[in-house]
N, C-alpha and C. Protein backbone atom coordinates (compact mmCIF):
# COMPACT_ATOMS: atom_id res chain seq x y z
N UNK A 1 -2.30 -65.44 -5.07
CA UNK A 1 -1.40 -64.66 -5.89
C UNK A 1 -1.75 -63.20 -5.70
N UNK A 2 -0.77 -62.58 -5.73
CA UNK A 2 -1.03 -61.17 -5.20
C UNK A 2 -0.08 -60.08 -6.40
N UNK A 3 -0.89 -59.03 -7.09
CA UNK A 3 -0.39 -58.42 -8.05
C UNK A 3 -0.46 -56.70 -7.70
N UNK A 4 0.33 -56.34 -7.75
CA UNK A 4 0.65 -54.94 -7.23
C UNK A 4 1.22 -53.87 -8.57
N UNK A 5 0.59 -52.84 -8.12
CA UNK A 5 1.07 -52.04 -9.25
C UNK A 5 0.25 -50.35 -9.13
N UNK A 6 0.37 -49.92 -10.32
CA UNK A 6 -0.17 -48.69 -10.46
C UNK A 6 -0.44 -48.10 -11.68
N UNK A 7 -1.15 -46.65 -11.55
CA UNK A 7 -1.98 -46.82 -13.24
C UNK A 7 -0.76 -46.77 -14.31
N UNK A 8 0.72 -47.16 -14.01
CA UNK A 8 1.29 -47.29 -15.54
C UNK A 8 2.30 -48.37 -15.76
N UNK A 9 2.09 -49.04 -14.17
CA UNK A 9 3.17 -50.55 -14.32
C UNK A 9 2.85 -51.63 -13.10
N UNK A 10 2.87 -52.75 -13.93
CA UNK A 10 3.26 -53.66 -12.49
C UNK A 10 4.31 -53.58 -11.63
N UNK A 11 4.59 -53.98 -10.44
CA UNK A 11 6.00 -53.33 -9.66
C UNK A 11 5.96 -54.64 -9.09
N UNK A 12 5.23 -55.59 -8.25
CA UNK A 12 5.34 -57.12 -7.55
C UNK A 12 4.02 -57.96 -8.08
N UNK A 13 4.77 -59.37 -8.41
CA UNK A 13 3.88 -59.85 -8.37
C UNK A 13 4.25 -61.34 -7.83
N UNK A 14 3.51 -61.79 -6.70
CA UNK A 14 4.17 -62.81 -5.67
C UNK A 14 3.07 -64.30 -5.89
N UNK A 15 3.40 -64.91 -4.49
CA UNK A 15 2.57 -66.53 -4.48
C UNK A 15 2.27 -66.08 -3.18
N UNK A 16 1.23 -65.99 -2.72
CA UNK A 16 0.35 -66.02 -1.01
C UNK A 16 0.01 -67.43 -0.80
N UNK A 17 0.17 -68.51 -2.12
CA UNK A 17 -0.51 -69.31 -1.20
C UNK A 17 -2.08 -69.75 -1.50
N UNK A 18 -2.30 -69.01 -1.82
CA UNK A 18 -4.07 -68.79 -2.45
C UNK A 18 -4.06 -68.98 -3.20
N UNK A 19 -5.25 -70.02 -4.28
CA UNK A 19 -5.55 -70.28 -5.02
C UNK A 19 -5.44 -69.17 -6.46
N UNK A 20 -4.87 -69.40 -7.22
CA UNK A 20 -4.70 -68.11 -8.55
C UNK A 20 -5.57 -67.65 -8.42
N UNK A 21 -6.06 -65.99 -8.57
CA UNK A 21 -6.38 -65.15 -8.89
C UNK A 21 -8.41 -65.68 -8.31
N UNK A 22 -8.09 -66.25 -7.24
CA UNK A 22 -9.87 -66.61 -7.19
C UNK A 22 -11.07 -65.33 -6.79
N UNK A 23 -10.42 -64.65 -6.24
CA UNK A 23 -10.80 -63.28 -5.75
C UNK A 23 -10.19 -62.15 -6.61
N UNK A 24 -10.90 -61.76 -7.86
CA UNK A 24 -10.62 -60.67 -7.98
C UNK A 24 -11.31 -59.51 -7.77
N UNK A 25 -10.52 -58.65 -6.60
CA UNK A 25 -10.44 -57.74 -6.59
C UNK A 25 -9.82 -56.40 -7.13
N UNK A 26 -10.06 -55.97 -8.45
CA UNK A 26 -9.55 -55.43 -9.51
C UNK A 26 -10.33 -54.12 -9.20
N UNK A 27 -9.20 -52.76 -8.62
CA UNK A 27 -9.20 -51.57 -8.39
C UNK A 27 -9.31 -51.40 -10.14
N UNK A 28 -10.09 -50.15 -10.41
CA UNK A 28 -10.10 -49.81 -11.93
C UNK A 28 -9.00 -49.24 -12.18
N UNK A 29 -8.13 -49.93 -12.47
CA UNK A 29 -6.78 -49.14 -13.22
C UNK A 29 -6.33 -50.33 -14.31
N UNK A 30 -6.26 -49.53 -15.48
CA UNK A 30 -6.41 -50.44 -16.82
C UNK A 30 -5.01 -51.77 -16.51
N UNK A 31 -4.01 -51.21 -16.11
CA UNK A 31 -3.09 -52.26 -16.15
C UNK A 31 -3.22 -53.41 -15.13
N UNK A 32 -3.66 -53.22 -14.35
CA UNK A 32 -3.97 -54.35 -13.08
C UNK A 32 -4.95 -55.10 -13.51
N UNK A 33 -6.20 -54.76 -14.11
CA UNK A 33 -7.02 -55.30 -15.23
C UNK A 33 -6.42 -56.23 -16.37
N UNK A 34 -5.32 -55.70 -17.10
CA UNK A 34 -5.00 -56.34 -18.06
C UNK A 34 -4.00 -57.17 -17.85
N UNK A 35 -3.19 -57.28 -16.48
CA UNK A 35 -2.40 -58.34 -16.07
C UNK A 35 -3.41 -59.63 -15.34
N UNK A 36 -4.69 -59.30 -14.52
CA UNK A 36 -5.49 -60.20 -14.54
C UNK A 36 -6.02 -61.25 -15.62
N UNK A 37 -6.38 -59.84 -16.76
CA UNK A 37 -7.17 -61.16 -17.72
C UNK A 37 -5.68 -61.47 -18.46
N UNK A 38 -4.78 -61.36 -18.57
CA UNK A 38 -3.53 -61.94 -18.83
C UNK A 38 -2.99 -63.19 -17.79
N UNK A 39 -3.19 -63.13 -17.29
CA UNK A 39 -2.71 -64.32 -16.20
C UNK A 39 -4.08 -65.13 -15.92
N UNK A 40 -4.91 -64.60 -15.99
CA UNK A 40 -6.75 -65.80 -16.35
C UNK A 40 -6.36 -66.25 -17.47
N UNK A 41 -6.05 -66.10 -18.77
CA UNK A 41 -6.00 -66.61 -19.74
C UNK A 41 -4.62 -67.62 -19.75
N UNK A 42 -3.67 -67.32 -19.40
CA UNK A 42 -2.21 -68.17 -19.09
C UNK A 42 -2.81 -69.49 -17.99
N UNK A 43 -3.05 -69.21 -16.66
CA UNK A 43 -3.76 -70.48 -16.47
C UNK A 43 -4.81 -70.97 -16.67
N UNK A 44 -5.69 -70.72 -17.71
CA UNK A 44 -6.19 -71.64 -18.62
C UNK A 44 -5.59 -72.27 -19.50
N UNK A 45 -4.24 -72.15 -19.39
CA UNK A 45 -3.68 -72.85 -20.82
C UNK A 45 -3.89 -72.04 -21.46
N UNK A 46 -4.04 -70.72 -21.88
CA UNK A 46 -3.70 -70.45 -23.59
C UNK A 46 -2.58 -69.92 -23.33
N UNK A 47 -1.50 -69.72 -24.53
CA UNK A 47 -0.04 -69.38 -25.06
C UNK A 47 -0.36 -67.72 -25.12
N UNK A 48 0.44 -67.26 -23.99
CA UNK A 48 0.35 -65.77 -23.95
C UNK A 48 1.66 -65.25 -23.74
N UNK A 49 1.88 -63.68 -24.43
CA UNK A 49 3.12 -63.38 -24.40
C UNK A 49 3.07 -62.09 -23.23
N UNK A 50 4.27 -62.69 -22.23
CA UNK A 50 3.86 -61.68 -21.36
C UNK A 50 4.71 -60.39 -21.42
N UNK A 51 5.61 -59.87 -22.54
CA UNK A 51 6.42 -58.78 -22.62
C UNK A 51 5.73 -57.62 -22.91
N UNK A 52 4.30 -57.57 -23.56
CA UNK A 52 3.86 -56.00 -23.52
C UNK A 52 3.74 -55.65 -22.29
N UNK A 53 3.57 -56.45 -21.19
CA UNK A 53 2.86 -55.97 -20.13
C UNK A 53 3.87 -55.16 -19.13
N UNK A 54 3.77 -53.71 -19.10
CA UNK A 54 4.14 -52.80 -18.62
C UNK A 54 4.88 -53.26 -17.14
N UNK A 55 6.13 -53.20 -16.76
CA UNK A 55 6.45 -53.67 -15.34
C UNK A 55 7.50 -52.21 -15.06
N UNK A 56 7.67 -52.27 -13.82
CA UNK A 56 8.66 -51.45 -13.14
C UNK A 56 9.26 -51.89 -12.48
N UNK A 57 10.86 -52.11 -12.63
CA UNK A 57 11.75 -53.04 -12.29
C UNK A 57 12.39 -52.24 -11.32
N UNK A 58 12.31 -51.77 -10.06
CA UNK A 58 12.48 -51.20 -8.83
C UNK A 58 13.19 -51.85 -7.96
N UNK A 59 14.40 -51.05 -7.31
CA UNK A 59 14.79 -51.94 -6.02
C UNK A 59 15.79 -52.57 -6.59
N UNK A 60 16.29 -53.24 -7.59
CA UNK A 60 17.10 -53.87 -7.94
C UNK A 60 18.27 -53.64 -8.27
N UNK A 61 19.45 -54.32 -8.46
CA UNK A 61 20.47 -53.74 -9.07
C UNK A 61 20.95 -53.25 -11.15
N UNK A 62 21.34 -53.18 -10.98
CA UNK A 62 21.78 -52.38 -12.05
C UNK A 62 21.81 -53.96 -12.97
N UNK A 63 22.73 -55.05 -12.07
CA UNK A 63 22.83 -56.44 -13.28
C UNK A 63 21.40 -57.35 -13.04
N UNK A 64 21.01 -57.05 -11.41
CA UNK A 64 19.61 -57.79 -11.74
C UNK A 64 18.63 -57.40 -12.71
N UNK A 65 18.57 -56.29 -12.98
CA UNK A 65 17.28 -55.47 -13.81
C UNK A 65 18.15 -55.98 -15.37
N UNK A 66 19.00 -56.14 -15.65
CA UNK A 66 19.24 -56.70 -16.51
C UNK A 66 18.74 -58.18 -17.07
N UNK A 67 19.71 -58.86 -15.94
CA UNK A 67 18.98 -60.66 -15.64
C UNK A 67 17.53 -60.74 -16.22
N UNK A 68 16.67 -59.87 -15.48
CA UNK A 68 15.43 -59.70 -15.37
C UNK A 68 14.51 -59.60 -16.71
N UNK A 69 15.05 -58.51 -17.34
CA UNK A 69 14.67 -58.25 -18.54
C UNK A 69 15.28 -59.20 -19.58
N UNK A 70 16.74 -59.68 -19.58
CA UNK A 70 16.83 -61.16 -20.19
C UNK A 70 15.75 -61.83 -20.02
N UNK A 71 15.30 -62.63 -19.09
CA UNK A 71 14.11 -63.46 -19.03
C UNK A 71 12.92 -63.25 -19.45
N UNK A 72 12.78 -62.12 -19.56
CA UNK A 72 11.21 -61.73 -20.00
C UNK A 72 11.24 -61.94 -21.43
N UNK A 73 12.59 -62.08 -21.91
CA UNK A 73 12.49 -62.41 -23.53
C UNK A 73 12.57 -64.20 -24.06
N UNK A 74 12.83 -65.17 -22.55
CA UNK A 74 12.38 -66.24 -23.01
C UNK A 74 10.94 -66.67 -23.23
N UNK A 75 10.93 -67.27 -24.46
CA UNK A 75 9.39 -67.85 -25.12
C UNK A 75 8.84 -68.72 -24.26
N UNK A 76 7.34 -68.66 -24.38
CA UNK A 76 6.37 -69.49 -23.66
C UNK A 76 6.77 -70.84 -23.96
N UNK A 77 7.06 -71.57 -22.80
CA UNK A 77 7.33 -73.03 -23.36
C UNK A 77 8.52 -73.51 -23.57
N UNK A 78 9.01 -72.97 -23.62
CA UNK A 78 10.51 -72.83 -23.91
C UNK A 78 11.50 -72.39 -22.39
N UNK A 79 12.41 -73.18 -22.50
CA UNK A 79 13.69 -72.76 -21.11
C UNK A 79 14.78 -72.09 -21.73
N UNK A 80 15.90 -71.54 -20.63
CA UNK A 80 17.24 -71.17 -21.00
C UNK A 80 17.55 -71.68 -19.63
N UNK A 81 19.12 -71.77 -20.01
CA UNK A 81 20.04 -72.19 -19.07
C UNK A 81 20.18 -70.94 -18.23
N UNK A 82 20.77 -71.15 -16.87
CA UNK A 82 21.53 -69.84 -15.77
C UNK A 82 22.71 -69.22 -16.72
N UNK A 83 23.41 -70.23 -17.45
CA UNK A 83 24.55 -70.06 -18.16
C UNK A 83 23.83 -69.22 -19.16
N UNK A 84 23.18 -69.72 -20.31
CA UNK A 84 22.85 -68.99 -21.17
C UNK A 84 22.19 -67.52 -20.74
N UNK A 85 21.63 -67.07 -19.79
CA UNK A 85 21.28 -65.55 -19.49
C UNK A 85 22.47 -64.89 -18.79
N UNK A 86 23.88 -65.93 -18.17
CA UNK A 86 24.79 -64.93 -17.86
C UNK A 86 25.94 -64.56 -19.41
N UNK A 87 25.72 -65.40 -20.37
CA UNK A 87 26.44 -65.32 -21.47
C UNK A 87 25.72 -63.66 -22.04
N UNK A 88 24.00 -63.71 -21.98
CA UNK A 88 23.34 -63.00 -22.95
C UNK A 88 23.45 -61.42 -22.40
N UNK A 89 23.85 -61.41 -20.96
CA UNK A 89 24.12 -60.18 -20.57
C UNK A 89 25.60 -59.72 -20.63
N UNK A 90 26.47 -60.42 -20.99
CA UNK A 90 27.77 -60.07 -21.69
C UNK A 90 28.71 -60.09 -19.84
N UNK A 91 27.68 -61.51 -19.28
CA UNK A 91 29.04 -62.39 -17.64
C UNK A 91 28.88 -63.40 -17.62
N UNK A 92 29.31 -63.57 -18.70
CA UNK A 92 29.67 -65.44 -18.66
C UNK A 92 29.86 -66.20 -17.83
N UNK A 93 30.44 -65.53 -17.02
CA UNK A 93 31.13 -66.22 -15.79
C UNK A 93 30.34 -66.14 -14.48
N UNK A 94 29.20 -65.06 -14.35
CA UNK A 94 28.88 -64.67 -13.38
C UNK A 94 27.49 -65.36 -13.41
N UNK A 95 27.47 -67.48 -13.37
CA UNK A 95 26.48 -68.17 -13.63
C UNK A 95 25.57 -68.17 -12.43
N UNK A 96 26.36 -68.01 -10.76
CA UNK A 96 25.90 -67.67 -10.11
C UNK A 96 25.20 -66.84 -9.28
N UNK A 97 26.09 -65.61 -9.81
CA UNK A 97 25.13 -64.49 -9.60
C UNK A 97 23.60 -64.14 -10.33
N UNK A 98 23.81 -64.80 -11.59
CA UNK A 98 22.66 -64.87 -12.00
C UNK A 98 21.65 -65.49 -11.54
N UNK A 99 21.72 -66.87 -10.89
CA UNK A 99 20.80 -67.51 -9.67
C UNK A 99 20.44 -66.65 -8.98
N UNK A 100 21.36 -66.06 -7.73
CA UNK A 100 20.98 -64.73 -6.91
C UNK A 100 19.61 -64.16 -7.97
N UNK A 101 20.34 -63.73 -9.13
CA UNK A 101 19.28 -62.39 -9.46
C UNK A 101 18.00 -62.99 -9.83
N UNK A 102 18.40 -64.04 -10.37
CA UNK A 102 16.74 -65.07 -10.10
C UNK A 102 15.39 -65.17 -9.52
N UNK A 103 16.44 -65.44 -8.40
CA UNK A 103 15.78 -65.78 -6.98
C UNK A 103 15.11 -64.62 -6.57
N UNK A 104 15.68 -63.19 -6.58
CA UNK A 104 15.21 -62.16 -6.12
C UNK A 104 14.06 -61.43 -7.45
N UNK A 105 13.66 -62.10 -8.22
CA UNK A 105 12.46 -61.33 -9.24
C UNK A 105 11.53 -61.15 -8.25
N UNK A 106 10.87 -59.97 -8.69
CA UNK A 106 10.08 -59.39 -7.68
C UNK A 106 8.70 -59.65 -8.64
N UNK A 107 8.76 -60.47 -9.72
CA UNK A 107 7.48 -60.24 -10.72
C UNK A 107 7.41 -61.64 -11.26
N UNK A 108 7.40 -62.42 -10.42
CA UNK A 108 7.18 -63.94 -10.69
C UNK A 108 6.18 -63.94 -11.59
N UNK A 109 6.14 -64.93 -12.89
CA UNK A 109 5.57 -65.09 -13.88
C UNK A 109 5.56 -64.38 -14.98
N UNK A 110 5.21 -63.00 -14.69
CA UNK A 110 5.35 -61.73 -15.76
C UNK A 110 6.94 -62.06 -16.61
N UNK A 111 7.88 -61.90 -15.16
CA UNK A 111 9.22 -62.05 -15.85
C UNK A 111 9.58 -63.71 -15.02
N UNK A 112 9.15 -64.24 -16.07
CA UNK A 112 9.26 -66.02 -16.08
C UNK A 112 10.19 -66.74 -15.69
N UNK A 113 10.92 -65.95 -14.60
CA UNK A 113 12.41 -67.23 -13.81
C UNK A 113 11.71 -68.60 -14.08
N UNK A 114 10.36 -69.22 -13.83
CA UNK A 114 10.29 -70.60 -14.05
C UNK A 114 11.14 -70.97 -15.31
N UNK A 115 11.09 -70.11 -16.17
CA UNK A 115 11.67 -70.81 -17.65
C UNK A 115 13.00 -71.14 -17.47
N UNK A 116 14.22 -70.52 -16.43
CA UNK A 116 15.37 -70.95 -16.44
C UNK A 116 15.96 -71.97 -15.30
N UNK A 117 16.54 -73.12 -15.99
CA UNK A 117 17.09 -74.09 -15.93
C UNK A 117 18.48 -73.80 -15.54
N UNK A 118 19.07 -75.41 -14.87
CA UNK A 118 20.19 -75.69 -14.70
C UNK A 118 20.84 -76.43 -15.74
N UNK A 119 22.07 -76.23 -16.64
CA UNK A 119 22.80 -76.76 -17.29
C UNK A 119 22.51 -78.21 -17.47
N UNK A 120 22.70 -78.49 -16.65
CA UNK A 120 22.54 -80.17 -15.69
C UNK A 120 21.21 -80.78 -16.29
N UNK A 121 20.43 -79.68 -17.03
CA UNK A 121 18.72 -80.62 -16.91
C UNK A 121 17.82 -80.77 -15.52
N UNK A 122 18.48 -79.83 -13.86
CA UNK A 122 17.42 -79.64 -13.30
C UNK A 122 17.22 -78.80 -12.95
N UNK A 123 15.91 -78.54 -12.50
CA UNK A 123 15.07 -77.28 -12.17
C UNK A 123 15.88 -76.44 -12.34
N UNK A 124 16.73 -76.92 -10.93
CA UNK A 124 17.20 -75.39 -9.93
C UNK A 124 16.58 -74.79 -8.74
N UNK A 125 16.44 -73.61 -8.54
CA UNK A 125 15.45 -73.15 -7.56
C UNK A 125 14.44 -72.71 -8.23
N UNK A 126 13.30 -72.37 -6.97
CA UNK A 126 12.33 -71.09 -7.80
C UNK A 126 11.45 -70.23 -6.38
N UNK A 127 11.55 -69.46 -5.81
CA UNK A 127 10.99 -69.01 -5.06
C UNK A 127 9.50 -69.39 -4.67
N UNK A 128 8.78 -69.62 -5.60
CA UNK A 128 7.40 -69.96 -5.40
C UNK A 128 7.48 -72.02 -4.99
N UNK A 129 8.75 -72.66 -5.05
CA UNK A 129 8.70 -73.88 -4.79
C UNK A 129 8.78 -74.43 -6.05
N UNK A 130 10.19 -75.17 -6.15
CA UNK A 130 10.25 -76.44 -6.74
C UNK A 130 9.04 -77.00 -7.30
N UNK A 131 8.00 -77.09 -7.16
CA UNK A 131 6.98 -78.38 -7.53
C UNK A 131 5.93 -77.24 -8.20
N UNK A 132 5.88 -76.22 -7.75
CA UNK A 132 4.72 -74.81 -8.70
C UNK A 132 6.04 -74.40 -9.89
N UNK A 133 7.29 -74.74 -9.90
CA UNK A 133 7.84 -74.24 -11.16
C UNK A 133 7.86 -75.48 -12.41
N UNK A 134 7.99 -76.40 -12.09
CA UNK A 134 7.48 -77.83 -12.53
C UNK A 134 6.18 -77.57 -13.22
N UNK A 135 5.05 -76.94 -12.01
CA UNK A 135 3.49 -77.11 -12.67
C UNK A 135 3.06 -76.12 -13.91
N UNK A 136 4.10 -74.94 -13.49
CA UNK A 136 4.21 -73.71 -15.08
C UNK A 136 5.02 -74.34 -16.09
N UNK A 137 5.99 -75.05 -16.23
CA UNK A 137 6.62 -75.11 -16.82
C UNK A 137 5.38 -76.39 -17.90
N UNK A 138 5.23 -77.37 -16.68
CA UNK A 138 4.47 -78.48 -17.71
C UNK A 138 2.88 -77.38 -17.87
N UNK A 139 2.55 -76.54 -17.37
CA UNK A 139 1.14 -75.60 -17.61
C UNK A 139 1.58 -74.62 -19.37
N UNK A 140 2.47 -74.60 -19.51
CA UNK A 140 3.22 -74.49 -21.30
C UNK A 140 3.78 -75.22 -22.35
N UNK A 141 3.48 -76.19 -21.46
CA UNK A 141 3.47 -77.53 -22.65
C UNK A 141 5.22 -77.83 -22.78
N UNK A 142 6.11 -77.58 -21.63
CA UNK A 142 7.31 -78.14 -21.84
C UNK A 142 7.53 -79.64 -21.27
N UNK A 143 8.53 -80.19 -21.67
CA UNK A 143 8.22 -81.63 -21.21
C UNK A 143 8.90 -82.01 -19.90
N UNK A 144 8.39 -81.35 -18.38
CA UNK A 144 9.45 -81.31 -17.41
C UNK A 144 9.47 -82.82 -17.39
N UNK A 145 8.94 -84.30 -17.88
CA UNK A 145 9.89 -85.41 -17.61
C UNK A 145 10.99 -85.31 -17.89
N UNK A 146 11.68 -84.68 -19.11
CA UNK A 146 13.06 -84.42 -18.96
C UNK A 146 14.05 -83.82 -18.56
N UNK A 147 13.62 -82.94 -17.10
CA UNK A 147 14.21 -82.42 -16.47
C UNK A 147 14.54 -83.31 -15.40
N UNK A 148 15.38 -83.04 -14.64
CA UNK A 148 16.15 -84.07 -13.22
C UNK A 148 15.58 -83.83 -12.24
């Protein structure tokens, strides 16, 4: 996992592939620090809220940075539908584009696309893989057996 940023925001935070956070290498800058022991403490299992944590939503469009910030307000443990975040940004209709804007979060986990679902009861996509959005989702105590 690879976390990028600077002394007043996170800007990416991706999947390499590598084991969470086994190497930290933590430049002294308070926020890169506090998204570490924020994300050490989340995969340990404890219930953490990740909206104080300072991000910079860059690069994006005008409705993704929206999308985006929708999601960061779903609860730990808890899902929303594609539908329900294109209703909450006032495009009901625009269920797909909201996938698109999904797909393209540049801050996997921070801003929690795992939490959103397909209407249908499945997954959906998730950039980091189908089977690691499954493992966050059941890593918050949701019950992915009842997903498809």
């Amino acid at each position: 996992m690879q976390v990028i940023g600077e002394s007043s925001c996170i800007s990416r935070l991706s999947f390499d592939d590598i084991p969470p956070l086994t190497t930290p290498e933590i430049p002294d800058v308070p926020i890169l620090s506090n998204a570490y022991d924020i994300l050490t403490r989340y995969f340990a299992g404890e219930k953490v809220d990740f909206y104080p944590v300072p991000l910079t939503l860059c690069g994006g469009t005008e409705f993704q940075i929206a999308v985006w910030n929708t999601i960061r307000e779903i609860p730990y443990g808890e899902t929303r539908t594609y539908k329900w975040v294109a209703e909450q940004i006032g495009k009901p209709k625009a269920v797909r584009a909201v996938g698109g804007a999904v797909g393209a979060n540049p801050i996997s986990i921070l801003i929690p696309c795992h939490r959103v679902i397909g209407s249908n009861g499945k997954l959906g996509g998730y950039g980091g893989g189908i089977e690691r959005k499954r493992l966050l989702l059941q890593l918050e105590g949701y019950p992915v057996e009842t997903l498809k």
